[in-house]
Protein backbone atom coordinates (compact mmCIF):
# COMPACT_ATOMS: atom_id res chain seq x y z
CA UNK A 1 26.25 -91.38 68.21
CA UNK A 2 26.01 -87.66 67.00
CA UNK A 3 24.14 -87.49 63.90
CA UNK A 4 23.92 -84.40 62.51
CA UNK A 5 20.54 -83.16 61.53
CA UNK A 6 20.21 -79.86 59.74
CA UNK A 7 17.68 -77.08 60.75
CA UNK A 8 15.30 -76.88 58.41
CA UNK A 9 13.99 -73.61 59.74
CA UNK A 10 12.71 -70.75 57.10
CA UNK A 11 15.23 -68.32 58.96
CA UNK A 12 18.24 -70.70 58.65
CA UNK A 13 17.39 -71.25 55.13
CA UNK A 14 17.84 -67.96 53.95
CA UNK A 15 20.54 -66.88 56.23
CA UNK A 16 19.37 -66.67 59.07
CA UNK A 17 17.42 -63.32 58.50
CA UNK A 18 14.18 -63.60 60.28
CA UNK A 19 13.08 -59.94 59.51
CA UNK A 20 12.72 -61.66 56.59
CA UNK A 21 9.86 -63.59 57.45
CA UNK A 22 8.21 -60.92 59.19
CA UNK A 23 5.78 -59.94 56.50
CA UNK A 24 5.03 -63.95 55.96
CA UNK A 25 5.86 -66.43 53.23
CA UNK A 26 4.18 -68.23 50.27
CA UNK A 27 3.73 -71.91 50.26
CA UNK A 28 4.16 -72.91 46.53
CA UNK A 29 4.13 -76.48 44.82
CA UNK A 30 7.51 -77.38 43.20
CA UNK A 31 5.50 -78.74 40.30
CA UNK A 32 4.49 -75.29 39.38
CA UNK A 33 7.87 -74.06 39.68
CA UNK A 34 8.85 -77.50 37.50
CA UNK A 35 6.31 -77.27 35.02
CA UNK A 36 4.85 -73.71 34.17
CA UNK A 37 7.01 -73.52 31.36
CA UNK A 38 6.11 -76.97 30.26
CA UNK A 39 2.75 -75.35 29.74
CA UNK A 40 3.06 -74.24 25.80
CA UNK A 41 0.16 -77.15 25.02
CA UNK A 42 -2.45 -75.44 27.06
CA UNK A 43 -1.21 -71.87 25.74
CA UNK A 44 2.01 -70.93 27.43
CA UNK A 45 2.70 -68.86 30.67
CA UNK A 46 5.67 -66.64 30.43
CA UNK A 47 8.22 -65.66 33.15
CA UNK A 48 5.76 -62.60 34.02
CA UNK A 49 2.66 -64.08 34.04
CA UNK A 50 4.24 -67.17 36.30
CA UNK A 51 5.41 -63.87 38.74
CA UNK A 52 1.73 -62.58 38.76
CA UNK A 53 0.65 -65.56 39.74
CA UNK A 54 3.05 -65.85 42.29
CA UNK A 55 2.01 -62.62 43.68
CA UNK A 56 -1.64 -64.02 43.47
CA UNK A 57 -0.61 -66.76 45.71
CA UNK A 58 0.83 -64.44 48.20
CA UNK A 59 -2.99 -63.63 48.98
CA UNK A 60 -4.13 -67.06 48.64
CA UNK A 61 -4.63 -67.70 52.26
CA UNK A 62 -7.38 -70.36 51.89
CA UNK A 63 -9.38 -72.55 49.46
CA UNK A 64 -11.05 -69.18 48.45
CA UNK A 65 -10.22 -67.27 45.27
CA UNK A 66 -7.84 -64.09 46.40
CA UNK A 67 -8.34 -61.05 45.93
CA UNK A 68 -5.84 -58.43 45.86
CA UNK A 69 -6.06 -54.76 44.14
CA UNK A 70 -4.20 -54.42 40.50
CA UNK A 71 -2.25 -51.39 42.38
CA UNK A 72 -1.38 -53.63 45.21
CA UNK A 73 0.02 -56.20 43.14
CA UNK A 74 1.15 -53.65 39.88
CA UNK A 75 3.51 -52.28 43.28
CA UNK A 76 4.77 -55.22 44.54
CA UNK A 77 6.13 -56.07 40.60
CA UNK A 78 7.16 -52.84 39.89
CA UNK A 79 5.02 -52.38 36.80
CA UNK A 80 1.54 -50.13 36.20
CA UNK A 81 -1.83 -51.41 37.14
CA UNK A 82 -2.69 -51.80 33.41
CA UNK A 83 0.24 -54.11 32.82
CA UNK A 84 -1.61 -56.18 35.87
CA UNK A 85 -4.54 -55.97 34.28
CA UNK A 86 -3.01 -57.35 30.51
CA UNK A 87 -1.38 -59.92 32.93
CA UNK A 88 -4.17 -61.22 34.50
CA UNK A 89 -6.03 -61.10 31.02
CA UNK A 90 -3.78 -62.43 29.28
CA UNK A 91 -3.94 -65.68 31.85
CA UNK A 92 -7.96 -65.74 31.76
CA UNK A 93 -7.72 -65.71 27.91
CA UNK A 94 -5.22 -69.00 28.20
CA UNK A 95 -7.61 -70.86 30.43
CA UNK A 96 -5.53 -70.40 33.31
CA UNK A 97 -7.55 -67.71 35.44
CA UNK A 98 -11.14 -66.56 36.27
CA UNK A 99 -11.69 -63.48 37.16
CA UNK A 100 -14.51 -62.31 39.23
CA UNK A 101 -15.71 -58.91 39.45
CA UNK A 102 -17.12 -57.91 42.99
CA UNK A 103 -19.21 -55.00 43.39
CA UNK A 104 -17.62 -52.14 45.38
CA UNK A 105 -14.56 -54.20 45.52
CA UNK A 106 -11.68 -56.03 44.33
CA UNK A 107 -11.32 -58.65 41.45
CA UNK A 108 -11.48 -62.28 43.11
CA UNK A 109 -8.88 -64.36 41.08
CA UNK A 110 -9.90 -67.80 41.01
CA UNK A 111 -6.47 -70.06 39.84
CA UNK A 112 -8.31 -73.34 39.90
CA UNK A 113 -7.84 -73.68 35.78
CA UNK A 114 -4.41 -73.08 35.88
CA UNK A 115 -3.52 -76.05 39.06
CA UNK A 116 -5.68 -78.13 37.12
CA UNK A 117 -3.32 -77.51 33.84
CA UNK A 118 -0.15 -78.05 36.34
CA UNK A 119 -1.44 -81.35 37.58
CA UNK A 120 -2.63 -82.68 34.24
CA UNK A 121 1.28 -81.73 32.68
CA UNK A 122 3.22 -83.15 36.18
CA UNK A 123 1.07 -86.33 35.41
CA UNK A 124 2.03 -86.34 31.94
CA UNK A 125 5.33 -85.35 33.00
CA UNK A 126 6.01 -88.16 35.10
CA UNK A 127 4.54 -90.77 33.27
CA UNK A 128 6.90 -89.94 30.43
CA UNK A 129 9.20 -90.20 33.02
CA UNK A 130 8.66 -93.39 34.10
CA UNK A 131 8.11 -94.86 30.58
CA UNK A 132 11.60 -93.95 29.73
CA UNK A 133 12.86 -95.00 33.08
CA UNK A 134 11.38 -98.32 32.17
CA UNK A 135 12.42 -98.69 28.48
């Protein structure tokens, strides 16, 4: 019996380009790619603050709070540093960011509050789910 079992290799995925890979990958939940714009209750993220963060998470390579330079990640969106900077503000003034000043250093971006907000709106999320599912 031949079963068929597809390759679930990052490569294959996206075409098989490896050089793809090269400079790594992010890891990131489906329920913030599901539910950041289900957000509005707890003030909203837009499509450009949901990139930032995605470019936060790109640096996020433990439990630690990353910490990236506004011109490193003002580059990698193609905007200025001081639109990074209104974008990570605007974030910490929605309760979805802390930022930590280090001396001599870079901002650590702590994105605790705004996983926190994600899981409390997937909850919600699929409990509404599963009371209609049950009505």
């Amino acid at each position: 019996m031949n079963v068929d079992v597809p390759n679930r290799s990052l490569a294959k995925r996206w075409g098989n380009h490896e050089s793809l890979l090269e400079g790594g990958w992010v890891g990131v939940p489906v329920a913030f790619l599901s539910n950041y714009g289900n957000l509005i209750q707890y003030g909203g993220l837009t499509s450009a603050e949901a990139m930032f963060v995605l470019q936060l998470m790109a640096f996020k390579w433990s439990e630690d709070a990353p910490f990236p330079s506004y011109t490193t990640l003002a580059k990698r969106m193609g905007i200025t540093d001081k639109q990074a900077r209104r974008y990570a503000k605007a974030l910490e003034d929605k309760g979805f960011l802390n930022r930590t000043a280090r001396i001599g250093s870079t901002n650590s971006f702590d994105l605790q509050p705004l996983f926190d907000a994600l899981a409390k709106a997937h909850l919600s999320t699929n409990l509404r789910a599963a009371a209609k599912k049950a009505a």
